[in-house]
Protein backbone atom coordinates (compact mmCIF):
# COMPACT_ATOMS: atom_id res chain seq x y z
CA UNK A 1 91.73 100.95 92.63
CA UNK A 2 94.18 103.68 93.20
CA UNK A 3 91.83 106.91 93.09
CA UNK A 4 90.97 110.18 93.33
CA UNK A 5 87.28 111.87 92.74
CA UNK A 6 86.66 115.49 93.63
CA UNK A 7 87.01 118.85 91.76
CA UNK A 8 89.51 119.96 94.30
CA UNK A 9 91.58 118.77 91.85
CA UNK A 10 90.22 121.70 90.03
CA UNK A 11 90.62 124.49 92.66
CA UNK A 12 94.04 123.19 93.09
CA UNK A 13 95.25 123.52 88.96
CA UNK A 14 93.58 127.67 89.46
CA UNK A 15 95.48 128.17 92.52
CA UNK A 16 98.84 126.94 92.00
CA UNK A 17 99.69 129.34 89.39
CA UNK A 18 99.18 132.27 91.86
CA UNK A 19 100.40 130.63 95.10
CA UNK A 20 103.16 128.09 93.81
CA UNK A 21 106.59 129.68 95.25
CA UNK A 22 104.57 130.17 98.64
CA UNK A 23 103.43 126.58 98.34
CA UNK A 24 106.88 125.58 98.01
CA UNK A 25 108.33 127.58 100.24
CA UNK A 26 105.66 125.65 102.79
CA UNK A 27 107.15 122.00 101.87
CA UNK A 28 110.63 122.78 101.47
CA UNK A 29 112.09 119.98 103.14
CA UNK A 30 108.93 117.75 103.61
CA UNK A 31 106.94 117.37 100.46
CA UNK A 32 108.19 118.44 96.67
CA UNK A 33 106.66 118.16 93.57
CA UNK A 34 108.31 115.06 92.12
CA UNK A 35 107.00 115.51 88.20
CA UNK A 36 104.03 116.45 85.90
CA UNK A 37 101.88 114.17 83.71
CA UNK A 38 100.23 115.26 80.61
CA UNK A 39 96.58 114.55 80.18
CA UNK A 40 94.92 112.96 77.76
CA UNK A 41 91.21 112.32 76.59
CA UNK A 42 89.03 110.01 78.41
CA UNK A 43 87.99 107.19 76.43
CA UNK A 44 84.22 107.48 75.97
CA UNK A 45 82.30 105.94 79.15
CA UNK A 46 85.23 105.61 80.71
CA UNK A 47 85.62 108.76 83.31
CA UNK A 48 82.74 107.88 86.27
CA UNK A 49 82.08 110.97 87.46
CA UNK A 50 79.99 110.02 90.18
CA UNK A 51 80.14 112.65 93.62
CA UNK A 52 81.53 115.30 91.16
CA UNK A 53 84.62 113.60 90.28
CA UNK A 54 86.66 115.21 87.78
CA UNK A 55 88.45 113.80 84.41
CA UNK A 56 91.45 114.30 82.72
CA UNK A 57 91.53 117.53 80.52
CA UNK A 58 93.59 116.80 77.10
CA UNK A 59 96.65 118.44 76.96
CA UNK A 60 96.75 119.75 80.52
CA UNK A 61 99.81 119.50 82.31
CA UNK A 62 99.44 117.63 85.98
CA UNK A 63 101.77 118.21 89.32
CA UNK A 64 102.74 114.65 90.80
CA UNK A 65 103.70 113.75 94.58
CA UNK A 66 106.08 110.67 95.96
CA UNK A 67 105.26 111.94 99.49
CA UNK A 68 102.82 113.75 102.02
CA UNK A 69 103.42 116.26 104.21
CA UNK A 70 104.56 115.29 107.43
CA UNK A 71 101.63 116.75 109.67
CA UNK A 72 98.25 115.42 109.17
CA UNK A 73 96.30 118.01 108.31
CA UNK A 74 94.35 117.26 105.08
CA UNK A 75 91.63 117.94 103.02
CA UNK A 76 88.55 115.41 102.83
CA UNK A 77 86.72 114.75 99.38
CA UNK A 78 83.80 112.44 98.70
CA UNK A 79 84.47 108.90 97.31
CA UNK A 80 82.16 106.19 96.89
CA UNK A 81 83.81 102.61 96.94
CA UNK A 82 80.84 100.88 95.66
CA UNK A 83 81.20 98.38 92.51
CA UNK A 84 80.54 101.19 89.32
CA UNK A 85 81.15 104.28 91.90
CA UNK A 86 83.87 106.89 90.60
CA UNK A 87 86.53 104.72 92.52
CA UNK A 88 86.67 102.41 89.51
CA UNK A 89 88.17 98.93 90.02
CA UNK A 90 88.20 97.56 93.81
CA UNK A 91 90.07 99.01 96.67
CA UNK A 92 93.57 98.16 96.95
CA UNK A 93 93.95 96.86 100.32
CA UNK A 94 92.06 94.12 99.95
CA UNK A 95 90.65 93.56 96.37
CA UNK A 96 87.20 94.25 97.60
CA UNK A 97 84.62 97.18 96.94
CA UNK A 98 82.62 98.56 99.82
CA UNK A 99 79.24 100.33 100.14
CA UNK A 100 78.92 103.86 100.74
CA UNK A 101 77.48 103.20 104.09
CA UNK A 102 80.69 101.86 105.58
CA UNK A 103 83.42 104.55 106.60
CA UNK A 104 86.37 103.67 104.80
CA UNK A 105 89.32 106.02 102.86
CA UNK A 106 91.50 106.12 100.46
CA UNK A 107 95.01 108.24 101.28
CA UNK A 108 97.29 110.14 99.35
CA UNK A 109 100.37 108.36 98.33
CA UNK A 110 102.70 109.79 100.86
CA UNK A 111 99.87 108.25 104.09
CA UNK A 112 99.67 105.40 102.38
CA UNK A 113 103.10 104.16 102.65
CA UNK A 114 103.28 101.78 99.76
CA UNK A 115 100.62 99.82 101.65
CA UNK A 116 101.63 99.71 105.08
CA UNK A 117 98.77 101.47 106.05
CA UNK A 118 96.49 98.90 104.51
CA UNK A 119 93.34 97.88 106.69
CA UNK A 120 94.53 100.23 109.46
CA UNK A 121 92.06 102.35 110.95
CA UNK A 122 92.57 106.21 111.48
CA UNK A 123 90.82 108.84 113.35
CA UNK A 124 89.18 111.70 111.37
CA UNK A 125 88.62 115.08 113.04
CA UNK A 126 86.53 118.08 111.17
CA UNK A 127 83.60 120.02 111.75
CA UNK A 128 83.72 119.63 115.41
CA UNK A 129 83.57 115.93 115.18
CA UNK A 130 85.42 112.70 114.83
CA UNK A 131 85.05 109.38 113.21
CA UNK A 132 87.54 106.05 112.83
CA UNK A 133 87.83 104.97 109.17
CA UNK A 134 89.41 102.16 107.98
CA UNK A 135 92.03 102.55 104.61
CA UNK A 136 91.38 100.47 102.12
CA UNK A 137 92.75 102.23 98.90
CA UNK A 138 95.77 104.97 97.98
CA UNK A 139 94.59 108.39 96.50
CA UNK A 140 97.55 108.24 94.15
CA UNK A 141 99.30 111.31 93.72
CA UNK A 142 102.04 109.79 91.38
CA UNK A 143 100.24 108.64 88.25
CA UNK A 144 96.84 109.51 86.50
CA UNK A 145 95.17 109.94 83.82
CA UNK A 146 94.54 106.31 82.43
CA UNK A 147 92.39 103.04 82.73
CA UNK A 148 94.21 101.99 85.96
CA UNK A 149 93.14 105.33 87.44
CA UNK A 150 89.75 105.66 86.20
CA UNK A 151 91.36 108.79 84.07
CA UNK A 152 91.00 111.27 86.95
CA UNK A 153 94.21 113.04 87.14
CA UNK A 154 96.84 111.95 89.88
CA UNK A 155 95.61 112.94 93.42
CA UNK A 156 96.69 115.71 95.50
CA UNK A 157 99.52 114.97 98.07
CA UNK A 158 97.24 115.90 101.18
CA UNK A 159 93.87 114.09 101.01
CA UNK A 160 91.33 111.81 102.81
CA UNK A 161 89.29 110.71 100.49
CA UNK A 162 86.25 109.30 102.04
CA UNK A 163 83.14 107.64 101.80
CA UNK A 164 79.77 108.92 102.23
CA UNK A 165 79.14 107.17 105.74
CA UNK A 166 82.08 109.49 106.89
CA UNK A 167 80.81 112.70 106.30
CA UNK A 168 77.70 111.66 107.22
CA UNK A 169 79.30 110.78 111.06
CA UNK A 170 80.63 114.07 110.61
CA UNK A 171 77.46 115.69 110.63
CA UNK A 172 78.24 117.79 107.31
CA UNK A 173 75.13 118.62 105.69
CA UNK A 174 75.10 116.57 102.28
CA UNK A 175 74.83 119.70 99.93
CA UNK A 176 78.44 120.64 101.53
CA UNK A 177 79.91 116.95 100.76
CA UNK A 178 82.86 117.63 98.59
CA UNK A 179 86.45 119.87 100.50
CA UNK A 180 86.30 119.66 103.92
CA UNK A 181 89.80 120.16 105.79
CA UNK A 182 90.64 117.73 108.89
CA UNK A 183 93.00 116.86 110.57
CA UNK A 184 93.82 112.59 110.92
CA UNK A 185 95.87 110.14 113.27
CA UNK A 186 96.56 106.76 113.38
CA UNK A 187 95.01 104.97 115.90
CA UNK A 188 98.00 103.60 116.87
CA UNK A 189 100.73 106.32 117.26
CA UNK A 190 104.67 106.59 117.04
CA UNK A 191 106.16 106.42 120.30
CA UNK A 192 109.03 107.87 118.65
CA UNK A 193 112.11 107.79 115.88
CA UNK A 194 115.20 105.90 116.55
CA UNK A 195 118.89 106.26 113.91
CA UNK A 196 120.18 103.70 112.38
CA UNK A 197 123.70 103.09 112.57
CA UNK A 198 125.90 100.56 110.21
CA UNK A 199 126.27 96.62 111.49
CA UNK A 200 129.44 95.26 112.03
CA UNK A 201 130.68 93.15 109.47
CA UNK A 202 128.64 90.04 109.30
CA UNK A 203 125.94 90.96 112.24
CA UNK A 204 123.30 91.61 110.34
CA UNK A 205 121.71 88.74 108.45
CA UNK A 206 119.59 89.08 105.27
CA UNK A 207 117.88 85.11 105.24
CA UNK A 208 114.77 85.84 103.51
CA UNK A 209 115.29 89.19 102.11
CA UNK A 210 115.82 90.29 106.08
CA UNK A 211 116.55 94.43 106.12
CA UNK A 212 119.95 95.72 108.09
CA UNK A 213 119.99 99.45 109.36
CA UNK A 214 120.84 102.17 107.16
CA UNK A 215 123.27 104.70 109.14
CA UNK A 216 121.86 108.12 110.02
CA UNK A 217 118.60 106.92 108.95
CA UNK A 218 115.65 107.62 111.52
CA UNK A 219 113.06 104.85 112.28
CA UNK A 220 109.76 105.10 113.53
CA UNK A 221 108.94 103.17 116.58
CA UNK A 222 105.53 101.88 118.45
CA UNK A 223 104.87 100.63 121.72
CA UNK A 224 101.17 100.17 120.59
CA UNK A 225 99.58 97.68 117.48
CA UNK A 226 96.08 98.37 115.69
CA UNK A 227 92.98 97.24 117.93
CA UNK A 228 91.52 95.06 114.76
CA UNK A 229 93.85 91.79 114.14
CA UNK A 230 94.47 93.30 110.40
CA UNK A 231 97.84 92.16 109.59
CA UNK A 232 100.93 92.09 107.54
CA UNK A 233 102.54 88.66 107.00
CA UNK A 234 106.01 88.39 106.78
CA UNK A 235 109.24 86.15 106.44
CA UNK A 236 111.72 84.79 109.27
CA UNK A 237 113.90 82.27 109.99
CA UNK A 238 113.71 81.02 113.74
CA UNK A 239 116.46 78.19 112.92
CA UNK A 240 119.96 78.73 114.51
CA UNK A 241 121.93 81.80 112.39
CA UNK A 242 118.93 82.78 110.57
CA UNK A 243 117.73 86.20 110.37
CA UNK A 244 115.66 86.09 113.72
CA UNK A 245 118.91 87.24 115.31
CA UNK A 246 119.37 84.96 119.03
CA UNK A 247 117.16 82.16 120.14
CA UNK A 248 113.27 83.28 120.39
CA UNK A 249 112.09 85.41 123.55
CA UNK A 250 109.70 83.33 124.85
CA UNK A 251 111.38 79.88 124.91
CA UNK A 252 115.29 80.89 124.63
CA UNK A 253 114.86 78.29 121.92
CA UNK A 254 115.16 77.96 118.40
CA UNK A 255 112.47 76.42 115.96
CA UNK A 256 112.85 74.64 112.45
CA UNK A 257 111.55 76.18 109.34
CA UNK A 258 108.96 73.00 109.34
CA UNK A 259 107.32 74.48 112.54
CA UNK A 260 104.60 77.13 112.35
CA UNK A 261 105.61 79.76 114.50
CA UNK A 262 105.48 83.48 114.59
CA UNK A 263 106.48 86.66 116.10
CA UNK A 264 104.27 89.60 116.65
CA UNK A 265 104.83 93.58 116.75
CA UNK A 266 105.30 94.82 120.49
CA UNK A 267 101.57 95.50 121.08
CA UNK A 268 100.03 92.54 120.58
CA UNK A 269 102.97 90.66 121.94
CA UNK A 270 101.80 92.54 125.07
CA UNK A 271 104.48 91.99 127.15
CA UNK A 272 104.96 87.68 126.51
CA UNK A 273 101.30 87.36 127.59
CA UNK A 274 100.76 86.01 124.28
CA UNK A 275 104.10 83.48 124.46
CA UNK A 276 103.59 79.90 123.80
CA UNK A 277 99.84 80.66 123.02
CA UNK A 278 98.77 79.19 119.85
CA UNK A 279 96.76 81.75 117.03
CA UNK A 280 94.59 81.26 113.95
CA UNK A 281 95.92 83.26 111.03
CA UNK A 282 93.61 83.76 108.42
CA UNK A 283 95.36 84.42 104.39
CA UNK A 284 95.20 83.53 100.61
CA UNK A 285 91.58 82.07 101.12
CA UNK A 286 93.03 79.59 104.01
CA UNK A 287 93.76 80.03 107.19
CA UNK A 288 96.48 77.87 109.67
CA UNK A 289 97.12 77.76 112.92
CA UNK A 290 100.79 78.60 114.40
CA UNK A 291 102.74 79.31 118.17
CA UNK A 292 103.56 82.53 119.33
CA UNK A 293 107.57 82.25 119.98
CA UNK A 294 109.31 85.80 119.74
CA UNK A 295 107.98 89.27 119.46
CA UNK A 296 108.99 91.44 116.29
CA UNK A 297 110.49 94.67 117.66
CA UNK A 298 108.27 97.51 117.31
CA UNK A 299 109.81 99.98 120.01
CA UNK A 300 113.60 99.05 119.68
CA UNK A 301 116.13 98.02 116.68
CA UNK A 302 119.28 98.47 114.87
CA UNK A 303 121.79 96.75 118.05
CA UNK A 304 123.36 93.48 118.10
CA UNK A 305 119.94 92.28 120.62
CA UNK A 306 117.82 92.42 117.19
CA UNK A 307 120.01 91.70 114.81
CA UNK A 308 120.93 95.37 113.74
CA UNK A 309 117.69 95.16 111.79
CA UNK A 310 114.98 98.17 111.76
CA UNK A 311 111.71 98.50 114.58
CA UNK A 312 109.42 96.10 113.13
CA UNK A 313 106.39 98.14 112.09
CA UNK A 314 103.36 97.90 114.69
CA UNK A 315 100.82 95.20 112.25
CA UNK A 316 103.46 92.66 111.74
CA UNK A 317 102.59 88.82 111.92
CA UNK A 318 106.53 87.75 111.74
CA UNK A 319 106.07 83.96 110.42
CA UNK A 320 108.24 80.94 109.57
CA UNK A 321 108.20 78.94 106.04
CA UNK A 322 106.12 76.27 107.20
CA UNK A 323 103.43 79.32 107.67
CA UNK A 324 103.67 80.58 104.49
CA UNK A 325 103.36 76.82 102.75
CA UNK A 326 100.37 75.90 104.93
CA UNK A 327 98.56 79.35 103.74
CA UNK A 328 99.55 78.06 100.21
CA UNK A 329 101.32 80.91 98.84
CA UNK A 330 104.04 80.32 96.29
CA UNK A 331 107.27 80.48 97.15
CA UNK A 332 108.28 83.40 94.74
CA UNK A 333 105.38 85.55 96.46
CA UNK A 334 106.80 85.11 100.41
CA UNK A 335 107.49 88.20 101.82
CA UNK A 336 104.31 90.52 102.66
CA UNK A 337 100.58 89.22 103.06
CA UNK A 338 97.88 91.03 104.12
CA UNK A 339 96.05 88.68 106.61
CA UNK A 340 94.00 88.52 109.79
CA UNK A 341 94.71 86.99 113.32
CA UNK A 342 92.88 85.50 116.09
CA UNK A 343 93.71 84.09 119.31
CA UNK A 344 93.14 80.36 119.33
């Protein structure tokens, strides 16, 4: 369910016209326009246009977004998640629908990050007050306009859209639910940016699709990991000369691709307390459980100590094979997973 419902859309279409070198002038450098999409006519019934959303006008022309700009400050529009809501099919994230009375958002395309911000939560500050909502679905600014999309047009590169139990925690008076602007954080922040330079010949290895630092690239790094055990799952090789770089950090050993074992972003590696300690990991309607043996990176990357491979990112689960075989995932689909954790 990528989505969008609100007639800021509508505001936005009036404005630009008047304000649109200004506007550009603004995201030079951060945010462009990266196309336009025609609109076409809603099929009949097929436009929900519950909390005011608006549908595609035949004919109209429609600015698209890749990105978001790079501060946080956003405008918040009414959503409602619900199975039949103006959402349409379930949330990305997770495949799920949700009720109104749980705070939950959907974020532009830019936030969103192709999914890396799935299942995180975020803080939400407006009208003097502050809430944590969980993302569960991308506002998509790129595309529009048909049955995938509900045909609303694309999204706006710069919203929070939101559930009704969100601007209720907000205090905002329900006759004033619609364009509210906030401001929004993880709750986990950068501790910083990091550039990439180019591996020597050979010293980066790629087993399992592994990525090698881009020169003059900037990474974002954490010394933190989300509160909730949300999780990505992803693909390593432990063995001797795989892509796990030297022998794992809490053992100095290596471990077979039979063995379950994992590595975990920086926070909730939390300094080797977790080493050697055993962790149910819950996925694909199964669940298995597997050794902590190595963290995954988050505040450091791109030298010959990790491989000359990026930070990890701060909700990794870093697992071997026989992980991804117990979960019962096919082979061609290794590589990301949302799942959840729990200590043993």
């Amino acid at each position: 369910m990528k989505t969008f419902s609100s007639p800021y859309i509508v505001l936005v279409v009036l404005v630009l016209t008047t304000v649109i070198i200004s506007s550009l002038e603004v995201e030079a450098g951060t945010c462009k326009p990266s196309g336009k999409i025609k609109g076409i006519k809603p099929p009949k019934g097929k436009c929900k246009k519950g909390f005011n959303s608006d549908c595609c006008k035949p004919g109209e022309s429609y600015t698209t977004y890749k990105c978001s700009p790079s501060d946080r400050r956003a405008v918040l529009t009414k959503n409602s998640f619900e199975k039949g809501g103006d959402g349409g099919g379930p949330s990305e994230c997770d495949n799920k629908y949700h009720s109104d009375d749980t705070p939950v958002v959907a974020l532009s395309t830019g936030w969103y990050n192709n999914g890396n911000r799935c299942l995180h939560k975020i803080i939400i500050k407006g009208n003097g007050r502050s809430v944590v909502a969980k993302v569960v679905d991308e506002c998509d600014s790129t595309m529009g306009c048909d049955g995938e999309h509900d045909y609303q047009p694309p999204c706006p590169h710069n919203i929070v859209d939101a559930s009704p139990a969100v601007w209720k925690a907000l205090g905002v008076p329900r006759e004033n639910w619609g364009n509210l602007d906030v401001t929004w954080s993880d709750t986990c922040k950068p501790s910083g940016k990091l550039k990439g330079v180019k591996p020597p010949p050979g010293q980066c290895k790629t087993n399992f699709g592994a990525d090698c630092c881009k020169p003059g690239k900037f990474y974002t790094t954490y010394k933190c990991s989300p509160t909730d055990r949300r999780a990505v799952l992803t693909l390593n090789d432990f063995q001797e000369g795989g892509d796990g770089g030297g022998p794992s950090a809490c053992d100095n050993r290596y471990h077979p691709n039979n063995t379950p074992v994992v590595a975990l972003s920086t926070g909730w590696f939390n300094n080797q307390k977790r080493c050697l300690r055993k962790m149910t990991i819950k996925g694909n309607g199964r669940n298995v459980m597997a050794k902590v043996v190595d963290e995954c990176d988050s505040a450091m990357g791109c030298d010959k100590e990790h491989a000359y491979q990026p930070p990890c990112r701060n909700n990794i689960v870093d697992a071997s094979p026989a992980v991804w075989k117990a979960l019962g995932v096919p082979r061609a689909k290794w590589g990301n997973l949302v799942i959840t954790w729990s200590d043993a």
